[in-house]
PDB file of N, CA and C in Angstrom:
ATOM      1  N   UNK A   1     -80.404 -59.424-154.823  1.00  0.00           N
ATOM      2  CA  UNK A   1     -81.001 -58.185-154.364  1.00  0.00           C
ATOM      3  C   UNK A   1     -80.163 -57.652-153.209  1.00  0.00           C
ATOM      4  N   UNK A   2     -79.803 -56.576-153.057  1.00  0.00           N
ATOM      5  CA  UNK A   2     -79.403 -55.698-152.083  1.00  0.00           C
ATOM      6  C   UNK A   2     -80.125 -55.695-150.857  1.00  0.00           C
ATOM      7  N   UNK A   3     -79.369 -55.819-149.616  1.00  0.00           N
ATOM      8  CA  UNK A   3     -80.053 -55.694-148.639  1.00  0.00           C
ATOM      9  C   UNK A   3     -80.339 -54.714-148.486  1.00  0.00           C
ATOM     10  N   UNK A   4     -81.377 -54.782-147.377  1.00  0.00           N
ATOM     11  CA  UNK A   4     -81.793 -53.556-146.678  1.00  0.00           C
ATOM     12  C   UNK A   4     -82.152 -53.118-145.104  1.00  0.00           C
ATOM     13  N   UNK A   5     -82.060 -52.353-144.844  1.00  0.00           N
ATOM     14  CA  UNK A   5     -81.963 -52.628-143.121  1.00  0.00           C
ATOM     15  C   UNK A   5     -83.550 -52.946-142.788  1.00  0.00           C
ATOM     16  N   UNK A   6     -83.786 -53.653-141.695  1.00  0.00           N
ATOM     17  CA  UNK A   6     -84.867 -53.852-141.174  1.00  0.00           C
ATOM     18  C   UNK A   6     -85.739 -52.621-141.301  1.00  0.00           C
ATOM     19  N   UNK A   7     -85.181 -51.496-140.208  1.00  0.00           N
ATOM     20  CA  UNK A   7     -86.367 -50.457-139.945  1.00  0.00           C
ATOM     21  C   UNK A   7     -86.822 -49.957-141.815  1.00  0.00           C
ATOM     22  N   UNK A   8     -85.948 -50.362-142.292  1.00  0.00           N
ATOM     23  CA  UNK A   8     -86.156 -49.076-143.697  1.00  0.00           C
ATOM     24  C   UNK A   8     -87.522 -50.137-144.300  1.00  0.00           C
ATOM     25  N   UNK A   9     -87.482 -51.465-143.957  1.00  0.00           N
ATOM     26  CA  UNK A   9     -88.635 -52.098-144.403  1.00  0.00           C
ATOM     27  C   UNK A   9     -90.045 -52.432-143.846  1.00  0.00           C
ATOM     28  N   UNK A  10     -90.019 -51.855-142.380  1.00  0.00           N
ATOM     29  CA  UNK A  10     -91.168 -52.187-141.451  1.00  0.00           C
ATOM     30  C   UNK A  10     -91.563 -51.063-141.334  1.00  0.00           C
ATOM     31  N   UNK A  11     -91.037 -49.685-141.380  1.00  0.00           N
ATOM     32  CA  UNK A  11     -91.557 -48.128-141.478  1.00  0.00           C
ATOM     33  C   UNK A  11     -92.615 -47.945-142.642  1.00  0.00           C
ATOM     34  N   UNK A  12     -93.125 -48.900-143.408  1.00  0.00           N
ATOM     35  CA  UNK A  12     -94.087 -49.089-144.828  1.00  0.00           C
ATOM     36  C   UNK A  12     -94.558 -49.966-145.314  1.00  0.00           C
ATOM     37  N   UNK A  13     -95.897 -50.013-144.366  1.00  0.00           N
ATOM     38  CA  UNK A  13     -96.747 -51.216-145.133  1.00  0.00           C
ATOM     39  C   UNK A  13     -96.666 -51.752-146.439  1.00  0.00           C
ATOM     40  N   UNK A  14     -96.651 -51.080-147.304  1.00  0.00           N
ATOM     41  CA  UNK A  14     -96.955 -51.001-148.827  1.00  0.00           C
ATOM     42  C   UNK A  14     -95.674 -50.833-149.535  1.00  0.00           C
ATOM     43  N   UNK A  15     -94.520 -51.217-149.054  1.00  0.00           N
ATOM     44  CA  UNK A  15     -93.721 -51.368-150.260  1.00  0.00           C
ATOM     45  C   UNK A  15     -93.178 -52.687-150.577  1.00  0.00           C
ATOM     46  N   UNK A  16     -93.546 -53.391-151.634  1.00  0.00           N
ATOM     47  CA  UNK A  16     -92.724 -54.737-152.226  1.00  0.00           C
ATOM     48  C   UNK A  16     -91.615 -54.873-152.894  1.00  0.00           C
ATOM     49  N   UNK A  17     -90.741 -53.860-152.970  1.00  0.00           N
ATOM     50  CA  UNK A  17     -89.377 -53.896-153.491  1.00  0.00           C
ATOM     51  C   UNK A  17     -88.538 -53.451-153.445  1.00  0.00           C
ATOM     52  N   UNK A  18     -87.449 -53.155-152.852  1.00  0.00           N
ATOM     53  CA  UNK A  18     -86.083 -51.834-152.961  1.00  0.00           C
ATOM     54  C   UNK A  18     -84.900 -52.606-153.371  1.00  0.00           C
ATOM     55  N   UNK A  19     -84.456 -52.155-154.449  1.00  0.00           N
ATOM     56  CA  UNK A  19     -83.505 -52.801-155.409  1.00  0.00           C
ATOM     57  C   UNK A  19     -83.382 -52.215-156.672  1.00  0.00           C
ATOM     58  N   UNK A  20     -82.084 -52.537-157.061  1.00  0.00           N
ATOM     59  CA  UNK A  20     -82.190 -51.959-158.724  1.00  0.00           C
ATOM     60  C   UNK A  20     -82.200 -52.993-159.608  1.00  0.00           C
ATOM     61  N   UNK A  21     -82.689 -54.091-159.338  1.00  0.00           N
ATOM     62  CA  UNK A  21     -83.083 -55.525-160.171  1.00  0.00           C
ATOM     63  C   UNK A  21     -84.700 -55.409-161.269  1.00  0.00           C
ATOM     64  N   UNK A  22     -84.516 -55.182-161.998  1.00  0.00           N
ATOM     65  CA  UNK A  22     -85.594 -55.241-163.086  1.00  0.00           C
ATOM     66  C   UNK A  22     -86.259 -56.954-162.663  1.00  0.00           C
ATOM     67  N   UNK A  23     -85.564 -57.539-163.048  1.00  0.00           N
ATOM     68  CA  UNK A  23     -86.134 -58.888-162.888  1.00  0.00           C
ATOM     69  C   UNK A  23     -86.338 -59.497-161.792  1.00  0.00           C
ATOM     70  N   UNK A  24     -86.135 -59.212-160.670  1.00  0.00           N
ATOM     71  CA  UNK A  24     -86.422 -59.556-158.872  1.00  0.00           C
ATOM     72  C   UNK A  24     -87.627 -58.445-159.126  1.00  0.00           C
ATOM     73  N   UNK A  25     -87.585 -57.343-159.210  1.00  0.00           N
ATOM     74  CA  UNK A  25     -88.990 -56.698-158.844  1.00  0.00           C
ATOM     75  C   UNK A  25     -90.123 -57.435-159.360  1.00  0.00           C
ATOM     76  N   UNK A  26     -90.019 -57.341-161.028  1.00  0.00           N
ATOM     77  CA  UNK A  26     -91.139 -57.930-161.590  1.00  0.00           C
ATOM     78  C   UNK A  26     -91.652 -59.552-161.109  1.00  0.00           C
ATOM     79  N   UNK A  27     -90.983 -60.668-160.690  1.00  0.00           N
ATOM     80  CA  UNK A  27     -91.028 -61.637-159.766  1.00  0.00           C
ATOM     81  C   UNK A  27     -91.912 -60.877-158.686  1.00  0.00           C
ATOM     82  N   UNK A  28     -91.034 -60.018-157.884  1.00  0.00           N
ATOM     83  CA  UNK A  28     -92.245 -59.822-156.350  1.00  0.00           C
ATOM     84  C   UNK A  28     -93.818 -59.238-156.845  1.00  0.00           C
ATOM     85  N   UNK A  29     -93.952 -58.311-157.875  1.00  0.00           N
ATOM     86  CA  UNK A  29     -94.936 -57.775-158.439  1.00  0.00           C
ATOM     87  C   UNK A  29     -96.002 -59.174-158.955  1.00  0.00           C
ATOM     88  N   UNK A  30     -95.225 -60.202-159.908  1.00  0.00           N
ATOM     89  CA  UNK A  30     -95.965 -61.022-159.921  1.00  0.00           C
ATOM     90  C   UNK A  30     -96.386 -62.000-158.692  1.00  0.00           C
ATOM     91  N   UNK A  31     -95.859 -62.165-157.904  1.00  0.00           N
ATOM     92  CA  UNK A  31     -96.014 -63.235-156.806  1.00  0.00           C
ATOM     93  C   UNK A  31     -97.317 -61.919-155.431  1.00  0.00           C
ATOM     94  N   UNK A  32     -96.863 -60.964-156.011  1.00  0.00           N
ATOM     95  CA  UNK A  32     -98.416 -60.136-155.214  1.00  0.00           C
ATOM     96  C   UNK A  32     -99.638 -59.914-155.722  1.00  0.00           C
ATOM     97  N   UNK A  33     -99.635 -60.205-156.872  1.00  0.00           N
ATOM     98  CA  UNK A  33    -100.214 -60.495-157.507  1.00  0.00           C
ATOM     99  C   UNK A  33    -101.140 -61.416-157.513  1.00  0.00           C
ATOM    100  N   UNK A  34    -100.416 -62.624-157.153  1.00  0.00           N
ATOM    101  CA  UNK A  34    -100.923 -63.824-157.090  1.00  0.00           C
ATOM    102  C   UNK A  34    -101.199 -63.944-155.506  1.00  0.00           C
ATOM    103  N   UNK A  35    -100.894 -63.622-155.038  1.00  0.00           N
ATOM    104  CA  UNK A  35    -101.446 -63.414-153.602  1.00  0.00           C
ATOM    105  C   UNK A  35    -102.683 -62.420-153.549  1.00  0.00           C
ATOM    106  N   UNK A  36    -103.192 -61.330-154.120  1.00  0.00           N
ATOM    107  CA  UNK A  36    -104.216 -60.581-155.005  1.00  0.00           C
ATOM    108  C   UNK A  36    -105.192 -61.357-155.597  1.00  0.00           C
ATOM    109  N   UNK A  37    -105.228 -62.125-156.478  1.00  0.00           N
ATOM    110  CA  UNK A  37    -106.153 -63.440-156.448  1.00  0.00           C
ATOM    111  C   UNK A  37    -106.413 -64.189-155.764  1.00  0.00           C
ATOM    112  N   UNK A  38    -105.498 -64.530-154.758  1.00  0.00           N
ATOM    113  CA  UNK A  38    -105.920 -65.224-153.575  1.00  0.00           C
ATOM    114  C   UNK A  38    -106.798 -64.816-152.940  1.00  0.00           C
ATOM    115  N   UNK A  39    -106.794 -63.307-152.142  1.00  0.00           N
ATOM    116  CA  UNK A  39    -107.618 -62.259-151.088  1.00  0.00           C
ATOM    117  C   UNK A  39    -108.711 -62.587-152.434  1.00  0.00           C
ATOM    118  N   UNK A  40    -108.742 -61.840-153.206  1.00  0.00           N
ATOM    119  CA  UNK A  40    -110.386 -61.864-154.199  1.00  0.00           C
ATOM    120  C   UNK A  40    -110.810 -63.089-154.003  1.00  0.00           C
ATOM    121  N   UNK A  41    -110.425 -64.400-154.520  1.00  0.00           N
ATOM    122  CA  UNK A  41    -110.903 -65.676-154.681  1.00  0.00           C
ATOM    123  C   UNK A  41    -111.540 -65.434-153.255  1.00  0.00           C
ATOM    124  N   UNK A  42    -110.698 -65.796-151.704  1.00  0.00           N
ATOM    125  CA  UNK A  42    -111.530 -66.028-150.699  1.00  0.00           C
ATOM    126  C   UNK A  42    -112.338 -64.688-150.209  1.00  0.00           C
ATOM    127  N   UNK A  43    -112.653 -63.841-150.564  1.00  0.00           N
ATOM    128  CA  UNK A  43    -113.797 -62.403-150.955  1.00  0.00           C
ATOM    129  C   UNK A  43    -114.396 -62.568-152.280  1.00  0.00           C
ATOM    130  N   UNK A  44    -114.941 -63.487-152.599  1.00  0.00           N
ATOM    131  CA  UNK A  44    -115.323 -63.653-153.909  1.00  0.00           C
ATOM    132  C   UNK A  44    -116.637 -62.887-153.480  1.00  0.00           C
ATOM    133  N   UNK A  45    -117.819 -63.194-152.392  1.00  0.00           N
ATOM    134  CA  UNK A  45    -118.921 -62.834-152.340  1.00  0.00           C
ATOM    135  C   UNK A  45    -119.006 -61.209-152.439  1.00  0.00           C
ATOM    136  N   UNK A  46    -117.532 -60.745-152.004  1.00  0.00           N
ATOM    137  CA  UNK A  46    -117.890 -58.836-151.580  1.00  0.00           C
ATOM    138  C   UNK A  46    -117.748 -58.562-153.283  1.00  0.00           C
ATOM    139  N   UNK A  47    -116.786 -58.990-154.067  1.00  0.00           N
ATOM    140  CA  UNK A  47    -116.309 -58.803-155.705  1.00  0.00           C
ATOM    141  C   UNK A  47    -117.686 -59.234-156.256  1.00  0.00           C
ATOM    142  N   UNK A  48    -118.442 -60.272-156.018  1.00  0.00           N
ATOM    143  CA  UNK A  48    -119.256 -60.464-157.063  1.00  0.00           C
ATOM    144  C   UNK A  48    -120.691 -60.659-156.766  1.00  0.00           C
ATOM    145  N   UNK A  49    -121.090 -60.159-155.716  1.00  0.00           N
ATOM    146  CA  UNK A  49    -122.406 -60.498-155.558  1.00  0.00           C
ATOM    147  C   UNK A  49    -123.372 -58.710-155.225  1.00  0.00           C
ATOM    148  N   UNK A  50    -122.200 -57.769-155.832  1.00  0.00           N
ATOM    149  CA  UNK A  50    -122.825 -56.621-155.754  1.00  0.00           C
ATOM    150  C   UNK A  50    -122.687 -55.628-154.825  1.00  0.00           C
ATOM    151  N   UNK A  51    -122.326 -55.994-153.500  1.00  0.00           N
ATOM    152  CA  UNK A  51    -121.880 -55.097-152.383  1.00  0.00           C
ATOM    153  C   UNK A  51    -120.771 -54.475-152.774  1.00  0.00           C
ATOM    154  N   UNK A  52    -119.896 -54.534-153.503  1.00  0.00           N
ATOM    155  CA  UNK A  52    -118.918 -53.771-153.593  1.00  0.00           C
ATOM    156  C   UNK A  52    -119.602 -52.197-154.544  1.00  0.00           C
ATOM    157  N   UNK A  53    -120.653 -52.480-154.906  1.00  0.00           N
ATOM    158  CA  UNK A  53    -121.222 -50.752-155.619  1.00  0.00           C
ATOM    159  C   UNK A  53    -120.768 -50.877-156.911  1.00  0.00           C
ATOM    160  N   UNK A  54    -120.425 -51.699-157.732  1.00  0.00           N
ATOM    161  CA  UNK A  54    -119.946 -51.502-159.062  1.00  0.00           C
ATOM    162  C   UNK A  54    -120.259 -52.583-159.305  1.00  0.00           C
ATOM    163  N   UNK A  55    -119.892 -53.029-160.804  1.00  0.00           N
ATOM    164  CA  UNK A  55    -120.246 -54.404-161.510  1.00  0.00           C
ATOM    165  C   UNK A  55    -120.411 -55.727-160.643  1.00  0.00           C
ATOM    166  N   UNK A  56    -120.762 -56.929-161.107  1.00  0.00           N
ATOM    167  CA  UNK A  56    -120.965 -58.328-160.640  1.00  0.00           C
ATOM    168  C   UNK A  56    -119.870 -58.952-161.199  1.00  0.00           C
ATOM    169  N   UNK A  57    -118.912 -58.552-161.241  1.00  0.00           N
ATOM    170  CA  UNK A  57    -117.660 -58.613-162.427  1.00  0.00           C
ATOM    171  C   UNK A  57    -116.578 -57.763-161.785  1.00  0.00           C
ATOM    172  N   UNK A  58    -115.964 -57.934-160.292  1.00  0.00           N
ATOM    173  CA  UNK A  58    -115.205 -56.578-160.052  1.00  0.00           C
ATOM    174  C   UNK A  58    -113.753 -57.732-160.009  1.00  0.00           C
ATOM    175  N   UNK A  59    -112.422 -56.803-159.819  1.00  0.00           N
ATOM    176  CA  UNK A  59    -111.436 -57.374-159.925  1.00  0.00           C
ATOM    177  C   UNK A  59    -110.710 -56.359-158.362  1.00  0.00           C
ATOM    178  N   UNK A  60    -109.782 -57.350-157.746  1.00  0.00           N
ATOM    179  CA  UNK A  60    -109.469 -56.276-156.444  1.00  0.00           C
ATOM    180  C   UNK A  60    -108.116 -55.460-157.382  1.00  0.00           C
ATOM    181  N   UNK A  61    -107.637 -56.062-158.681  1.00  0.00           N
ATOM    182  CA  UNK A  61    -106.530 -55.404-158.993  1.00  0.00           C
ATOM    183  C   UNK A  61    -107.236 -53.923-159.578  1.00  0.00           C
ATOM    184  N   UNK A  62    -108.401 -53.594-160.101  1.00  0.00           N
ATOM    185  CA  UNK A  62    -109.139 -52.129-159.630  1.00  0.00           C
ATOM    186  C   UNK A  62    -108.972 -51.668-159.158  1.00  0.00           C
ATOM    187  N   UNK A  63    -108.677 -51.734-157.659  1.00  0.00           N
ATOM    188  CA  UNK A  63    -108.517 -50.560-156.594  1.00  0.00           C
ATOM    189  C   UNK A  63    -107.061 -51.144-156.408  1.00  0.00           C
ATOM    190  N   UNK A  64    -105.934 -51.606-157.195  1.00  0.00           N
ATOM    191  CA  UNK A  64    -104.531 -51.118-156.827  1.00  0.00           C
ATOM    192  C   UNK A  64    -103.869 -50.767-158.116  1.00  0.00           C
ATOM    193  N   UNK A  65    -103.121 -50.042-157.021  1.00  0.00           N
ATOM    194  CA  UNK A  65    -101.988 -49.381-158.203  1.00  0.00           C
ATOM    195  C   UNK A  65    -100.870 -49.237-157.737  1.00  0.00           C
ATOM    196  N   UNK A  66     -99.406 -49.265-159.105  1.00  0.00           N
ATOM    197  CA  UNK A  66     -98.539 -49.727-158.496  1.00  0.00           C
ATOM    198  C   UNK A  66     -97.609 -48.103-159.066  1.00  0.00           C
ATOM    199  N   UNK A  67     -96.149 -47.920-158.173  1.00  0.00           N
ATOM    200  CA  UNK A  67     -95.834 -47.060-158.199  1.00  0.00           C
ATOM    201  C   UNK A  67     -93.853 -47.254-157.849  1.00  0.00           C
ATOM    202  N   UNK A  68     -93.327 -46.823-159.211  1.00  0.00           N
ATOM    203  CA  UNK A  68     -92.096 -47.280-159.281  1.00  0.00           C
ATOM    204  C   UNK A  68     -91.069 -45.972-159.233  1.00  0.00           C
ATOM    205  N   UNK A  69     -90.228 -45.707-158.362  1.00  0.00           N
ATOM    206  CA  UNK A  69     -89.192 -44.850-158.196  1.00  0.00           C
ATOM    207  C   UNK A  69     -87.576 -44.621-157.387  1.00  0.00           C
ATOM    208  N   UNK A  70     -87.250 -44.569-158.197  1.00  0.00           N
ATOM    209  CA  UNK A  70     -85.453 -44.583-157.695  1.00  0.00           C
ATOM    210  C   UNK A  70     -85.628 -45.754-157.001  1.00  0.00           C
ATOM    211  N   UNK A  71     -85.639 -47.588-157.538  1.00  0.00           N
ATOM    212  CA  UNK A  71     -85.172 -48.808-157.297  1.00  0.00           C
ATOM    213  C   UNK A  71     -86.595 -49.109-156.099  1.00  0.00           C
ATOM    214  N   UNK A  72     -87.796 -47.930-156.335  1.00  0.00           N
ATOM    215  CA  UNK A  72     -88.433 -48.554-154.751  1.00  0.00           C
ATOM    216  C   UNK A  72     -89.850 -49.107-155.303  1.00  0.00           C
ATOM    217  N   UNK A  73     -90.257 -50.135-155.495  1.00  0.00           N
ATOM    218  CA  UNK A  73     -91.390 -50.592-155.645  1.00  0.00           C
ATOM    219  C   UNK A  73     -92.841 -50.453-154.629  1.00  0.00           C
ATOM    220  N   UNK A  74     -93.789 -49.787-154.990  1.00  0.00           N
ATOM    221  CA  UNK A  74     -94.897 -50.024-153.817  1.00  0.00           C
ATOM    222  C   UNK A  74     -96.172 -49.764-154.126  1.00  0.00           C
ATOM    223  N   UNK A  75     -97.115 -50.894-153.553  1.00  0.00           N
ATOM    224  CA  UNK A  75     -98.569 -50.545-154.008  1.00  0.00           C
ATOM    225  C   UNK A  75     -99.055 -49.595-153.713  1.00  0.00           C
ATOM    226  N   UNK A  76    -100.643 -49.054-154.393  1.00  0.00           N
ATOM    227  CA  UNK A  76    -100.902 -47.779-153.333  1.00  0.00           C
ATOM    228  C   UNK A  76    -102.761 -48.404-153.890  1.00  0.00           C
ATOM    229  N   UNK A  77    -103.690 -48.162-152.985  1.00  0.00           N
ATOM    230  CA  UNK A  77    -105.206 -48.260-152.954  1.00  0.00           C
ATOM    231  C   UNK A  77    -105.634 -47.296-153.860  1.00  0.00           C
ATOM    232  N   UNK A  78    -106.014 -46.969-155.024  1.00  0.00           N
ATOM    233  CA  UNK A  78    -106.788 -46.498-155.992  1.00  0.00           C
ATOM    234  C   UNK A  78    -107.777 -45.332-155.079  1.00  0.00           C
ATOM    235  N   UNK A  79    -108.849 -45.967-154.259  1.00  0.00           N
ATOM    236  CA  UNK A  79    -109.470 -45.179-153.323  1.00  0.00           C
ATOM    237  C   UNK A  79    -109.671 -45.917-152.190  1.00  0.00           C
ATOM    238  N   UNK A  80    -109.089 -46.139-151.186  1.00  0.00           N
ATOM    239  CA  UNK A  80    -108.901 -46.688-150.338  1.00  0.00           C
ATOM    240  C   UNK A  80    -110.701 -47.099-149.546  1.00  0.00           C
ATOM    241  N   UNK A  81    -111.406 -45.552-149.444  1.00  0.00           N
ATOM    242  CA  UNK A  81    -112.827 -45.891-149.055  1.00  0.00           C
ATOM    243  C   UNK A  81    -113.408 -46.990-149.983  1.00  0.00           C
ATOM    244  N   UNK A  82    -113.386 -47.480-151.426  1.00  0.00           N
ATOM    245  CA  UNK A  82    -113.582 -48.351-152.187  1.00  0.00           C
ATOM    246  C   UNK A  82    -113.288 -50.051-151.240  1.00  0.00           C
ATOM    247  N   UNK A  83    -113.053 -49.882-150.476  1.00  0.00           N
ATOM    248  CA  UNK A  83    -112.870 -51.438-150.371  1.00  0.00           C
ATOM    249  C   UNK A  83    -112.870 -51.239-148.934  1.00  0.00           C
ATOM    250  N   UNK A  84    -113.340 -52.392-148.108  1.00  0.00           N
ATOM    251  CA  UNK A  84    -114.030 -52.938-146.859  1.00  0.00           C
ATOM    252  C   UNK A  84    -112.220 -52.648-145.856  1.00  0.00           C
ATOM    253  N   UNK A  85    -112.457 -52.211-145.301  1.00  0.00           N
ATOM    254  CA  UNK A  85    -111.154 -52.639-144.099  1.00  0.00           C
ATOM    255  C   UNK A  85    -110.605 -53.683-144.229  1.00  0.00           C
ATOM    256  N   UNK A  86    -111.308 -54.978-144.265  1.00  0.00           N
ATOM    257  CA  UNK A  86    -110.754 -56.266-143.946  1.00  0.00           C
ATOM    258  C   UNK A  86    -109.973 -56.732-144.852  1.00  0.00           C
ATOM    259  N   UNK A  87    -110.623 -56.052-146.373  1.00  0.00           N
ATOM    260  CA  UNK A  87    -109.609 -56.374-147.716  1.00  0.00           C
ATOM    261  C   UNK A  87    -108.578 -55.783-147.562  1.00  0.00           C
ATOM    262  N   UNK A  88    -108.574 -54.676-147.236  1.00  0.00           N
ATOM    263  CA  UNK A  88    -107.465 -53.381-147.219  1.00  0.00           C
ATOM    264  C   UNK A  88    -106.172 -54.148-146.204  1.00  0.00           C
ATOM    265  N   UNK A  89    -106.619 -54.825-145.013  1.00  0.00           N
ATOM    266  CA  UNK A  89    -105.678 -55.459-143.824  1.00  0.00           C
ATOM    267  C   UNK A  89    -105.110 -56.430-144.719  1.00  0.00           C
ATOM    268  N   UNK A  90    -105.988 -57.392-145.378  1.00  0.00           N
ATOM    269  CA  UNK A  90    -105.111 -58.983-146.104  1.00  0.00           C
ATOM    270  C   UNK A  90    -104.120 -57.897-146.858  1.00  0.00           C
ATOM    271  N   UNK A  91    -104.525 -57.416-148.182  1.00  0.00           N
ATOM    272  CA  UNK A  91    -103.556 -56.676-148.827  1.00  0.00           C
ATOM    273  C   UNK A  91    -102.415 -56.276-148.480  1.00  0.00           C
ATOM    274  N   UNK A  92    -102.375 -55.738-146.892  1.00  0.00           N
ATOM    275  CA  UNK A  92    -101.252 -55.291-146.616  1.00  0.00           C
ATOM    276  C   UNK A  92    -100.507 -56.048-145.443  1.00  0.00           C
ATOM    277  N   UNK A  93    -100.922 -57.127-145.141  1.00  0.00           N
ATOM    278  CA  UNK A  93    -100.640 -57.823-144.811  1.00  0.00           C
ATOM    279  C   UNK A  93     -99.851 -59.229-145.890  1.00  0.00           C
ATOM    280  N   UNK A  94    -100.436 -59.141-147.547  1.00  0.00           N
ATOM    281  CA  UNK A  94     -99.814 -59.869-148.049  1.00  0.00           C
ATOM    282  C   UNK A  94     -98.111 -59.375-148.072  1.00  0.00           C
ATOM    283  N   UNK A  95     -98.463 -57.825-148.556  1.00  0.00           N
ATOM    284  CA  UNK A  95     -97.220 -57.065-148.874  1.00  0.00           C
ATOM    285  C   UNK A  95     -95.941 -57.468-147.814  1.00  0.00           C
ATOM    286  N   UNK A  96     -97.017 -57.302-146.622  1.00  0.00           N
ATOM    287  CA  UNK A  96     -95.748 -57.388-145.284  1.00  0.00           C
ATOM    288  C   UNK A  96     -94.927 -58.452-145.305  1.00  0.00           C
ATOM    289  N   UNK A  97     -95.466 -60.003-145.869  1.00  0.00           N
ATOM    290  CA  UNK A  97     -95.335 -61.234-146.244  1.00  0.00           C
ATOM    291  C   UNK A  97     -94.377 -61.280-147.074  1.00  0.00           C
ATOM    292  N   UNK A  98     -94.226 -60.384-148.101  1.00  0.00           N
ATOM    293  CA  UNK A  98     -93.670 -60.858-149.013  1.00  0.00           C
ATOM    294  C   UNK A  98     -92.310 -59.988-148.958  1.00  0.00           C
ATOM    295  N   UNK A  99     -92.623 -58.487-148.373  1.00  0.00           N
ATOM    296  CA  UNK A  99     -91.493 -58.468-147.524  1.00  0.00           C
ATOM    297  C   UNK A  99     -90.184 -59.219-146.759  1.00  0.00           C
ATOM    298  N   UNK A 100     -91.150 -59.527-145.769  1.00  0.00           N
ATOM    299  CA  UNK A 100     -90.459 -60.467-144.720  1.00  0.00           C
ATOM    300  C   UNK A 100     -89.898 -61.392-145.541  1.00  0.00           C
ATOM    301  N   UNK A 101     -90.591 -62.045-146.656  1.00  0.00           N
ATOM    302  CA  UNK A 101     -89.576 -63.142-147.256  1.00  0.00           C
ATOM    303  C   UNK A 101     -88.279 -62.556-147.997  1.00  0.00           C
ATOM    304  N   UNK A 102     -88.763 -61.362-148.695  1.00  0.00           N
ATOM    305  CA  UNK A 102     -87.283 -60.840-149.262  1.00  0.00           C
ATOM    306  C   UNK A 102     -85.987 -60.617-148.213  1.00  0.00           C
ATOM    307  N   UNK A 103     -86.425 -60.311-146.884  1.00  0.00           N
ATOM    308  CA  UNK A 103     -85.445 -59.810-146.090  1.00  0.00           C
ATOM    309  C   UNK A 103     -85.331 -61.386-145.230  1.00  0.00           C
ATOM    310  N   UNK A 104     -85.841 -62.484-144.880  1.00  0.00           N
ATOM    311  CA  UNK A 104     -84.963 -63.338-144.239  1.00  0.00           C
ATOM    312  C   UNK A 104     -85.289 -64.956-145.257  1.00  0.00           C
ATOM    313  N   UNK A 105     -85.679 -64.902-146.143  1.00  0.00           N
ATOM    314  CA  UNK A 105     -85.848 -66.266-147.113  1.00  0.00           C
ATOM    315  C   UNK A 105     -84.548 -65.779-148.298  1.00  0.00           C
ATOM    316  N   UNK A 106     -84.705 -65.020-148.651  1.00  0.00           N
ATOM    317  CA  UNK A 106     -83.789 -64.904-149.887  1.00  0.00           C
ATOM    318  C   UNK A 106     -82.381 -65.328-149.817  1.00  0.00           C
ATOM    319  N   UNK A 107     -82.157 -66.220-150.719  1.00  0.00           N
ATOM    320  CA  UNK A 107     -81.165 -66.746-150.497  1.00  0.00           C
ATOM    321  C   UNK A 107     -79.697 -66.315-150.973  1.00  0.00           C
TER     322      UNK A 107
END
């Protein structure tokens, strides 16, 4: 993957990818993913016990959506009022995570 300068990656919560790698994106997409089941699993009670206003059956990948243009990968909240603050912070806090690993883990 192509580097990228610091500021161009900390100026945006919400982006998990800048590259023209088909197969590195889809990797970070899946690995946020799976960090996405994580936040639900430990919010299981807001997803399934009815407070969330919709089914007993909710999924947090519902309120995301993903959005691909000229090499830049990034989530975006469906309706952002849909979900509690605190979910909204892990979420983008996973992103920031997985960030940070592309720019100083990648080997």
């Amino acid at each position: 993957m192509k580097q990228v300068s610091l500021i161009s990656w900390m100026s945006f919560n919400n982006i998990l990818y800048i590259g023209d790698e088909a197969r590195d994106c889809r990797q970070i997409i899946e690995k946020f993913n799976c960090r996405l089941l994580e936040i639900e699993k430990n919010n299981a009670g807001w997803f399934s016990n009815g407070s969330n206003k919709k089914s007993t059956c909710d999924k947090l990948q519902h309120y995301i959506q993903y959005h691909f243009e000229g090499g830049i990968a990034v989530f975006k909240f469906k309706n952002a009022d849909d979900l509690p603050e605190f979910i909204r912070k892990e979420c983008l806090t996973a992103c920031r995570s997985i960030a940070f690993e592309q720019m100083f883990c990648a080997s």
